[in-house]
N, C-alpha and C. Protein backbone atom coordinates (compact mmCIF):
# COMPACT_ATOMS: atom_id res chain seq x y z
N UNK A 1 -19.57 2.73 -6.55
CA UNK A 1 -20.62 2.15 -5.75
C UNK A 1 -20.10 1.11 -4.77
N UNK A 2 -19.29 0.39 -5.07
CA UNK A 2 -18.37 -0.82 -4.28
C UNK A 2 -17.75 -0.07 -3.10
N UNK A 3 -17.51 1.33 -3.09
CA UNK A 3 -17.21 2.01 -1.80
C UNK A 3 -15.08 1.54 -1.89
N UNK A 4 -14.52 1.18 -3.12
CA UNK A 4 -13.10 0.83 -2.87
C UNK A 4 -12.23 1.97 -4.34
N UNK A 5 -11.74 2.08 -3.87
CA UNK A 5 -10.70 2.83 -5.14
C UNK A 5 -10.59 1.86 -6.37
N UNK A 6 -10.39 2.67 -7.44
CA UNK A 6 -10.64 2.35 -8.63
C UNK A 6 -9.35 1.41 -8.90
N UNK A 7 -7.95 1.66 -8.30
CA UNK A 7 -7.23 0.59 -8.68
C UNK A 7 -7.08 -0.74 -8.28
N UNK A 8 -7.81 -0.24 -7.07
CA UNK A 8 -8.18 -2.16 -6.44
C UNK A 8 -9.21 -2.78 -7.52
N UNK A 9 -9.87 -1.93 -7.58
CA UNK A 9 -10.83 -2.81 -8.83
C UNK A 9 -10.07 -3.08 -9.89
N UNK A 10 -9.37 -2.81 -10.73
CA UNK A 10 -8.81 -2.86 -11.87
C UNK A 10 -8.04 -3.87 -11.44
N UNK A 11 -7.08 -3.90 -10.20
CA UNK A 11 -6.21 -5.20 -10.36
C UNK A 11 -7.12 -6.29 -10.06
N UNK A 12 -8.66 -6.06 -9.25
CA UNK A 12 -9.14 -7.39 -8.58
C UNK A 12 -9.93 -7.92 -10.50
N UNK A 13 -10.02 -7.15 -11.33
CA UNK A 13 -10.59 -7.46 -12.34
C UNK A 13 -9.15 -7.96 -13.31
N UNK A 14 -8.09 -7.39 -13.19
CA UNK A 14 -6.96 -8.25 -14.05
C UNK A 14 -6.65 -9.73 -13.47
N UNK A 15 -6.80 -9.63 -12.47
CA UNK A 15 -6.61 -11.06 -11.66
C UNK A 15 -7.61 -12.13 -12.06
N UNK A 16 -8.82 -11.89 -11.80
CA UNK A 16 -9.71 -12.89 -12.50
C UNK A 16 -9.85 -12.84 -13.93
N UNK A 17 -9.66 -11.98 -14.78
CA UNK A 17 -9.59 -12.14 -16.07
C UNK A 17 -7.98 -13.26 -16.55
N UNK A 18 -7.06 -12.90 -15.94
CA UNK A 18 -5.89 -13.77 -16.04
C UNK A 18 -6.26 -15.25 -15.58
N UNK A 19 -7.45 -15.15 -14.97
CA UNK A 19 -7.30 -16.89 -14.59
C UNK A 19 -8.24 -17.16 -15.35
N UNK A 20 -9.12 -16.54 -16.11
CA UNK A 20 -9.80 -17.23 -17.22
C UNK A 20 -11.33 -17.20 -16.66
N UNK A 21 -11.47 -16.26 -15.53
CA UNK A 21 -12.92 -16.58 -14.74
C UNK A 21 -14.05 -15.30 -15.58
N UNK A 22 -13.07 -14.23 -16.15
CA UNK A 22 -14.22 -13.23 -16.45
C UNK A 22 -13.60 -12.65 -17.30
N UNK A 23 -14.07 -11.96 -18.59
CA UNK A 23 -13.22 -10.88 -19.51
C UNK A 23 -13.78 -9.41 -19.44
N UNK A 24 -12.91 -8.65 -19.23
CA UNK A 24 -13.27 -7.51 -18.91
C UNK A 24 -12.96 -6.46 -19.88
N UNK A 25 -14.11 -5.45 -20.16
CA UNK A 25 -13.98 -4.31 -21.34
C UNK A 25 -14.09 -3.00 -20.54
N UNK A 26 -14.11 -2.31 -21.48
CA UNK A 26 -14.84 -0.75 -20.67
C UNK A 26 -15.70 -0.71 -20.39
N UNK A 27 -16.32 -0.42 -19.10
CA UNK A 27 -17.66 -0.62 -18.65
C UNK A 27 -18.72 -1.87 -18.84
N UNK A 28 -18.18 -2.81 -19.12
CA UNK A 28 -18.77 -4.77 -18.98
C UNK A 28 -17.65 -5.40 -18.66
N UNK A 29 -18.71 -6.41 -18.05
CA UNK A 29 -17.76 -7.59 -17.27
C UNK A 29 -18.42 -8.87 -17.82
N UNK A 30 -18.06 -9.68 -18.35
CA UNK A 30 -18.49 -11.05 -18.84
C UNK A 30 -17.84 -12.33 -17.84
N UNK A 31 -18.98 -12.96 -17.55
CA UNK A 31 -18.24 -14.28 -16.45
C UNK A 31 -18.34 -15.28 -17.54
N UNK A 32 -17.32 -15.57 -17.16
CA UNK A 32 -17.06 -16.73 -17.94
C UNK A 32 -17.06 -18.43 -17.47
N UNK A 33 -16.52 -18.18 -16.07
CA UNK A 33 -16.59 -19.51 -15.75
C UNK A 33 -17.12 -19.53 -14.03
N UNK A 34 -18.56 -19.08 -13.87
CA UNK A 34 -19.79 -19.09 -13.17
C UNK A 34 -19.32 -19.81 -11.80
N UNK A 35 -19.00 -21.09 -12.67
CA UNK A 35 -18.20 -22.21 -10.90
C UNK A 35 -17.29 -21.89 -10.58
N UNK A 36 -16.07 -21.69 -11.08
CA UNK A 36 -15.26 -21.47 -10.60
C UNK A 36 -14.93 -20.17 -9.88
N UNK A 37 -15.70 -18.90 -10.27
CA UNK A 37 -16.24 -17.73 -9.44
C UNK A 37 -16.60 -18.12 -8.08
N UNK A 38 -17.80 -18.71 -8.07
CA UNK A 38 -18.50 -19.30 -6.91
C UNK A 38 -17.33 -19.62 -5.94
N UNK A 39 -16.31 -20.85 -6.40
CA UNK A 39 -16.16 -21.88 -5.66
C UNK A 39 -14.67 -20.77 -4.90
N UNK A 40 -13.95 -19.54 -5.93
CA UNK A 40 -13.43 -18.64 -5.50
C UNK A 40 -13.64 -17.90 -4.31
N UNK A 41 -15.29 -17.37 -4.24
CA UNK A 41 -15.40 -16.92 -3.39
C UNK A 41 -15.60 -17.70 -1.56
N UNK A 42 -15.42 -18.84 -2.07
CA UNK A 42 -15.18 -19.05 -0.61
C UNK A 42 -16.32 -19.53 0.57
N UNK A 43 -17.27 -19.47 0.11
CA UNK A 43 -18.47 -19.13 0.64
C UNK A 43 -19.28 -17.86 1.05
N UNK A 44 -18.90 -16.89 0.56
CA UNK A 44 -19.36 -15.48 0.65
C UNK A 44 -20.12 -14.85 -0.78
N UNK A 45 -20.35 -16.18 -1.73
CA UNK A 45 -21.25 -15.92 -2.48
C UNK A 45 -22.74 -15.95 -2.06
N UNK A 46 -23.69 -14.79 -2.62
CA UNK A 46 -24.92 -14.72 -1.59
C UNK A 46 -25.43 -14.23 -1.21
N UNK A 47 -24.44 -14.29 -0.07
CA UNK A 47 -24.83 -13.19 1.21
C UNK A 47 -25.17 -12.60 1.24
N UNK A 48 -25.23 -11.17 0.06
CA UNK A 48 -25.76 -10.46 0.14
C UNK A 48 -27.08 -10.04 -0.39
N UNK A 49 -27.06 -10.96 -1.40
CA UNK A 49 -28.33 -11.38 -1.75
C UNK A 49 -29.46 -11.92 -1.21
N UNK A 50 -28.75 -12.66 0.02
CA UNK A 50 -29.78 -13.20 1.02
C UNK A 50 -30.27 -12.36 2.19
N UNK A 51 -29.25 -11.36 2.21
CA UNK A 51 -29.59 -10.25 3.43
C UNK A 51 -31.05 -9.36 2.68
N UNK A 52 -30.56 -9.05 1.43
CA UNK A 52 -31.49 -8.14 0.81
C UNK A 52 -32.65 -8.76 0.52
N UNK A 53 -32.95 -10.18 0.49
CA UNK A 53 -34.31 -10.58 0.65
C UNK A 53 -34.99 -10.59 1.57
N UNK A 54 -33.92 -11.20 2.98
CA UNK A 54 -34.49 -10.89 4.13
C UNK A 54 -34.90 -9.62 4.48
N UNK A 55 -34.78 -8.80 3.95
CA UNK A 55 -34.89 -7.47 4.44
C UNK A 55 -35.95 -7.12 3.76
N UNK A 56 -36.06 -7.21 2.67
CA UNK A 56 -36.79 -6.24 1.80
C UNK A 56 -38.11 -7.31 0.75
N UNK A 57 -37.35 -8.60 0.70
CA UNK A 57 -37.92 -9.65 0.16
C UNK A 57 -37.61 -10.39 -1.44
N UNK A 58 -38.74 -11.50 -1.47
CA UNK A 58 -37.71 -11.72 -2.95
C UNK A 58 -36.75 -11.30 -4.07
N UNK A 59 -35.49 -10.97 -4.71
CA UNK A 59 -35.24 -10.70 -5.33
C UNK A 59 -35.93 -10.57 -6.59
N UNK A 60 -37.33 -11.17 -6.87
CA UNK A 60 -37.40 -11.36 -8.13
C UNK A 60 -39.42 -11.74 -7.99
């Protein structure tokens, strides 16, 4: 669904599991450390969430 090959995912998921941000199983992903995700992404946490409200409306 992410539209990227499966080994980019696997390393972009060993990478944050090595820094302690998420633990990853077969088919689940557990966050573990919520801020430091956030503060990872840079400011591109959101976004897309905010497009899809604008568009379509509240998430919730």
């Amino acid at each position: 669904m992410l539209g990227v090959r499966r080994p980019g995912v696997t390393i972009a998921l060993q990478t944050l599991e090595g820094q302690g941000l998420i633990r990853s199983m077969r088919g689940e992903v557990v966050i573990l450390d919520r801020a430091r995700l956030i503060a990872l992404a840079d400011g591109s946490y959101g976004r897309a969430e905010a497009e899809y409200a604008r568009l379509v409306g509240k998430l919730h």
